[in-house]
Protein backbone atom coordinates (compact mmCIF):
# COMPACT_ATOMS: atom_id res chain seq x y z
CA UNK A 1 113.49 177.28 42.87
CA UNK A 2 112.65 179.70 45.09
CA UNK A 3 109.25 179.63 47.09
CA UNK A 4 106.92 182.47 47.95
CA UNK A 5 105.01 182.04 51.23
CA UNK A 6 102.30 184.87 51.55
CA UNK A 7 102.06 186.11 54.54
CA UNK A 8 98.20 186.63 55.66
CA UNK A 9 98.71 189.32 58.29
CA UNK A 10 97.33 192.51 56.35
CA UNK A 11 94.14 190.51 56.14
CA UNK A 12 93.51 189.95 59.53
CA UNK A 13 94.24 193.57 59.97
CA UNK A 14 91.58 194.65 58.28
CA UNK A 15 89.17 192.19 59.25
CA UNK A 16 89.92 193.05 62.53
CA UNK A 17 89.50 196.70 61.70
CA UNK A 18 85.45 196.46 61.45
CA UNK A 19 84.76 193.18 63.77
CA UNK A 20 83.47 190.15 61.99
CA UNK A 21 84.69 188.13 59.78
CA UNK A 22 84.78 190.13 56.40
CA UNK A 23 87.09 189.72 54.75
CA UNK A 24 87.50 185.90 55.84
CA UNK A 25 90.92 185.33 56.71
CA UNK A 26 90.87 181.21 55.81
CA UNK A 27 89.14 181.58 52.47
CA UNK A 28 91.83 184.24 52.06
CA UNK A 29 94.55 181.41 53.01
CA UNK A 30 92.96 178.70 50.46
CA UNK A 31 92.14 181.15 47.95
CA UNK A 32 95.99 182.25 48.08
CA UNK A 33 97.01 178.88 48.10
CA UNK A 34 94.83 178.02 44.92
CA UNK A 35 96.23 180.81 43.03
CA UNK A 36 99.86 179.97 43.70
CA UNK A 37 101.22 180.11 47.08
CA UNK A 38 103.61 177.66 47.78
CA UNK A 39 103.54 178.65 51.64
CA UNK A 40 101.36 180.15 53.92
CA UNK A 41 102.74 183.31 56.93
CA UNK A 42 101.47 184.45 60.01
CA UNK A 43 102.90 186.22 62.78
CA UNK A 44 100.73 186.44 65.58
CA UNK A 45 101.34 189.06 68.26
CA UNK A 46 100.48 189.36 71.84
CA UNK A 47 97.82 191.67 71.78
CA UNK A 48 95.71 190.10 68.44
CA UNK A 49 96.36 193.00 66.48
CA UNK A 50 96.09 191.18 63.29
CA UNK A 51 96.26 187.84 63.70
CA UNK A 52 94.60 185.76 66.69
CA UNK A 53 96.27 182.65 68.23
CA UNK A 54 92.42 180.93 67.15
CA UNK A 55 93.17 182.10 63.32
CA UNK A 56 96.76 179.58 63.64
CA UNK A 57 95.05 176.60 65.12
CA UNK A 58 92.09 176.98 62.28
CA UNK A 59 94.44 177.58 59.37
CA UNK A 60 96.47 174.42 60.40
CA UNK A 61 93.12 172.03 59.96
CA UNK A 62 92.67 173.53 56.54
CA UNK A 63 96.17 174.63 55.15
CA UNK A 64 97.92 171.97 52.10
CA UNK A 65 100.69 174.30 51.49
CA UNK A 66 103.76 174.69 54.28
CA UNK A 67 102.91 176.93 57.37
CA UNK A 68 105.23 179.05 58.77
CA UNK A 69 104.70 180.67 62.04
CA UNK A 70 106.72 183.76 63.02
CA UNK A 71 106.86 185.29 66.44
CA UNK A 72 108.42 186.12 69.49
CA UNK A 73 109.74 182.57 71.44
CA UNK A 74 110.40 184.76 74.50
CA UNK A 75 106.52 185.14 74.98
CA UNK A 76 105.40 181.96 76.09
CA UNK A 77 102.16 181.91 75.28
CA UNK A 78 103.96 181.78 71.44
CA UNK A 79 105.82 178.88 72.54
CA UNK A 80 103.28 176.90 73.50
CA UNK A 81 100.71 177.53 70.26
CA UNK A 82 103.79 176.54 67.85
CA UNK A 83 103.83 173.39 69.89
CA UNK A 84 100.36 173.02 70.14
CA UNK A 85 99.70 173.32 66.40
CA UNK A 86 103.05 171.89 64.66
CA UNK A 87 103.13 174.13 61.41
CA UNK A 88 106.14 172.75 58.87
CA UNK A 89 108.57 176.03 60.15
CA UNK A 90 108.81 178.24 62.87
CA UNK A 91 110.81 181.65 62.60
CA UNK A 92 111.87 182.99 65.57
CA UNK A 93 112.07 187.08 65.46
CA UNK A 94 113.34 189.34 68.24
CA UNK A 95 110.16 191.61 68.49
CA UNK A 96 109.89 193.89 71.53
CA UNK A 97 106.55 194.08 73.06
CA UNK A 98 104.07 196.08 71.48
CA UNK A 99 106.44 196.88 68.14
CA UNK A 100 104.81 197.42 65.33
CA UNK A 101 107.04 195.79 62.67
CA UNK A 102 110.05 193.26 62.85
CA UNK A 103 113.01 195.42 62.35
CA UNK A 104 116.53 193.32 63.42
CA UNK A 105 117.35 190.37 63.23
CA UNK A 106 118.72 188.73 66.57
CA UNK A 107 122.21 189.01 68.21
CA UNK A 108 123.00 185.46 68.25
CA UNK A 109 126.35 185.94 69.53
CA UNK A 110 124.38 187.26 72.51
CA UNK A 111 121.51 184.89 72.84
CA UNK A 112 123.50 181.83 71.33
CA UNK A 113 122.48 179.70 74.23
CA UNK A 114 118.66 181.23 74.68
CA UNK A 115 118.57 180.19 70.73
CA UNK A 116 120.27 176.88 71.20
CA UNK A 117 117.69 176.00 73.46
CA UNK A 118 114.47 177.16 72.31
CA UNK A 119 115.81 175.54 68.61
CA UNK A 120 116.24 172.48 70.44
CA UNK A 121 112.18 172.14 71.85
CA UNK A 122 110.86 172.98 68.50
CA UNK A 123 113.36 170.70 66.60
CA UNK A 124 112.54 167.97 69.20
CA UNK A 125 108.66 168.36 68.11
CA UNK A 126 109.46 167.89 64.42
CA UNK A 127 108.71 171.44 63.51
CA UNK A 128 111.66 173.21 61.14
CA UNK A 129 113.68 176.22 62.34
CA UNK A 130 114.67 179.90 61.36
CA UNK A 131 115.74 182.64 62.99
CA UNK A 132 116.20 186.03 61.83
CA UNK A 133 119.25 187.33 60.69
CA UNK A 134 121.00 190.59 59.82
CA UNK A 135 123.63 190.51 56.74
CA UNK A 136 126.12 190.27 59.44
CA UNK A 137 128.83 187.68 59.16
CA UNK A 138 129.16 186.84 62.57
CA UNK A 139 125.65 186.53 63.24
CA UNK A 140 125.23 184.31 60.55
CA UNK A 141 128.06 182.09 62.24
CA UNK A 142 126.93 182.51 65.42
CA UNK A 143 123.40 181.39 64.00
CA UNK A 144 125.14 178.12 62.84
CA UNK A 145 125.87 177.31 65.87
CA UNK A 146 122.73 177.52 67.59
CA UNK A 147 121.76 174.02 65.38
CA UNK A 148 118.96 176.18 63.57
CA UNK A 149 117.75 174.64 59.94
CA UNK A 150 117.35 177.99 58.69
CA UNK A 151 117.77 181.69 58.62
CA UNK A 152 116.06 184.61 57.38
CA UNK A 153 117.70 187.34 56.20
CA UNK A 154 115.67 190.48 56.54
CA UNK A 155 115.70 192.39 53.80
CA UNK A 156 114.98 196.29 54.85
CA UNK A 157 118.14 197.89 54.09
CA UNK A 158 118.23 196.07 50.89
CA UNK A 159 115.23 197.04 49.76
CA UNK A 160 115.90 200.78 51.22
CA UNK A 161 118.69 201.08 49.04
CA UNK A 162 118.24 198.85 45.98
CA UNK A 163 116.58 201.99 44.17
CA UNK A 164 119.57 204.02 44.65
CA UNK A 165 122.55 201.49 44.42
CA UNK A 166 121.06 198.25 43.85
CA UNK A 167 124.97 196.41 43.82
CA UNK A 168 125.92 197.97 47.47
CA UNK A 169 122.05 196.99 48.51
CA UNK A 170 122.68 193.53 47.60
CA UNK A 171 126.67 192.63 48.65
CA UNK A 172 125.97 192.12 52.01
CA UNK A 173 123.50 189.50 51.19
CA UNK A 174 125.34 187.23 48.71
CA UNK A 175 127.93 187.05 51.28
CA UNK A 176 125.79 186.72 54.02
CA UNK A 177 123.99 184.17 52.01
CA UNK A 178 127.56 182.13 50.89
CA UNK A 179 128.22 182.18 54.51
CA UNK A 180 124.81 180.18 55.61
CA UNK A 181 124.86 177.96 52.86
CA UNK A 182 128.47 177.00 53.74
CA UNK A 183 127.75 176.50 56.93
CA UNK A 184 124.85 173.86 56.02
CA UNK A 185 121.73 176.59 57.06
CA UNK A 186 119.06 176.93 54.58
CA UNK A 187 117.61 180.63 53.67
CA UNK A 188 114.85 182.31 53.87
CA UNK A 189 113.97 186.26 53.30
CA UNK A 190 111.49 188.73 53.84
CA UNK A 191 110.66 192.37 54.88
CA UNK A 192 109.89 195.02 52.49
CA UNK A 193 110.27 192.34 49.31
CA UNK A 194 107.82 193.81 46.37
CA UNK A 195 107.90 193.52 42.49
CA UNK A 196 110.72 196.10 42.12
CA UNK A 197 113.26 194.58 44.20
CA UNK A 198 112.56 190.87 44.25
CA UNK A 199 113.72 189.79 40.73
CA UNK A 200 117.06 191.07 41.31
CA UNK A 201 117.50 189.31 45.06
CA UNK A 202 116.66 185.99 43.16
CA UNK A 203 119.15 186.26 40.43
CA UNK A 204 121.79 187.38 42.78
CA UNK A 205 121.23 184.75 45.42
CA UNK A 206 119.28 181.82 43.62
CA UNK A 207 120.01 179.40 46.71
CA UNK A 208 117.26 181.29 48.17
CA UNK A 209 114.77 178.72 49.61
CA UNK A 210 112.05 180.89 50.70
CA UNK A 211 110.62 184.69 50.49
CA UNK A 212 107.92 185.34 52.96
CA UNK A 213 105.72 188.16 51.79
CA UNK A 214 102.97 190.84 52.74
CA UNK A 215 102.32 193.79 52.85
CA UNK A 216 103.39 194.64 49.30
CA UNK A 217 101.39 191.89 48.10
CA UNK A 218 98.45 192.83 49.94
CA UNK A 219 98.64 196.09 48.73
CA UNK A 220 99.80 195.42 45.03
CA UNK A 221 96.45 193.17 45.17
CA UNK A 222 94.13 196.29 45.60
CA UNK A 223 95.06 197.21 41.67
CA UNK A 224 95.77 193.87 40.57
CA UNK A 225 94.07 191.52 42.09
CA UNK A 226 95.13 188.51 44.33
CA UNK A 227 95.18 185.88 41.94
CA UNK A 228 97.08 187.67 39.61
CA UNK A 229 99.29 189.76 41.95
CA UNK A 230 100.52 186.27 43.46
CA UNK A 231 101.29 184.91 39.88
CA UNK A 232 103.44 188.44 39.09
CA UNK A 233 105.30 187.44 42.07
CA UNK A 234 106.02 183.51 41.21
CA UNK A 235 107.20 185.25 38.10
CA UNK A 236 109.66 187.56 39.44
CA UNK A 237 111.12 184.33 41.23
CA UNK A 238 111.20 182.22 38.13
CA UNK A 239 113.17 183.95 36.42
């Protein structure tokens, strides 16, 4: 069964947005985690935007479901918090500096070795590994043989086109997917998810391990509700 890990970064956002500490990011955290979450997202940045490198180290004393901490491993400062705070995953995304959004997945032909080696420390200090993938065959064999546990395939163009051709949106992935799984990688997936599109991802690729999810959630909760947004969501993967 697929598991949904929320990712938390919206929150900070607007926390951030009026100083303090309203609303409170950790209650946020446990209160997802109490109504459902089988996994808990952050991506801290550089500059703090949303969330701050002292939000990771507090949400690891408190946090029962799996962490998962994505981010840049070229910015050091990254490097050493993962290895400071030892969440259950680390996802390693190719962010420029200053970017607003993740939006590729790495070249690991390229960067093979940078990826073999920066896998390598964080596998060494028990923590699980993902990197970020495009639905590109020889990325995702070139991502096999960087020893990473994990991809993530990120999901943008699928969800940009799964209103319009939802069976081209998806074909890329399944084989994508086939390909990783063959190769002995687990999967993970995330960008641009919501309740329209992930239902169908599921039931076309049911091997998925992992969604990690935000911004629709966050924003789906402003009508719904947390609680019950995160429940429509477990749903959509159930079945």
């Amino acid at each position: 069964m697929t598991r949904l890990s929320v990712n938390i970064n919206k929150i900070a956002t607007i926390r951030n947005s009026r100083g303090g500490n309203n609303p409170d990011l950790i209650k946020v955290a446990l209160d997802a985690e109490q109504f459902g979450a089988e996994g808990i997202t952050v991506h801290p940045r550089p500059d703090e935007r949303h969330i701050r490198y002292a939000d990771v180290r507090e949400l690891k004393k408190v946090l029962t479901t799996e962490f998962n901490i994505e981010g840049n491993c070229r910015e050091e400062k990254f490097v050493q918090l993962v290895l400071e705070v030892k969440p259950d995953q680390v996802t390693l995304v190719p962010d420029a500096e200053g970017q607003l959004t993740s939006d590729h997945g790495w070249d690991t032909v390229k960067h093979k070795d940078y990826l073999s080696e920066m896998i390598g420390i964080f596998k060494s200090a028990g923590i699980r590994t993902s990197i970020f993938c495009d639905p590109d065959p020889a990325m995702i064999a070139s991502a096999a043989l960087t020893g990473t546990d994990r991809i993530e395939l990120y999901t943008e163009s699928y969800a940009h086109q799964f209103k319009t051709d939802r069976a081209s949106a998806i074909a890329p992935y399944v084989a994508a997917a086939a390909m990783a799984k063959a190769l002995g990688m687990g999967i993970n997936a995330g960008h641009d998810l919501d309740l329209d599109n992930l239902r169908y991802l599921i039931q076309e690729i049911p091997f998925i391990n992992e969604v990690s999810i935000g911004h629709a959630l966050v924003c789906d909760s402003l009508y719904l509700g947390l609680e019950n947004t995160i429940q429509l969501y477990r749903r959509q993967l159930n079945h």
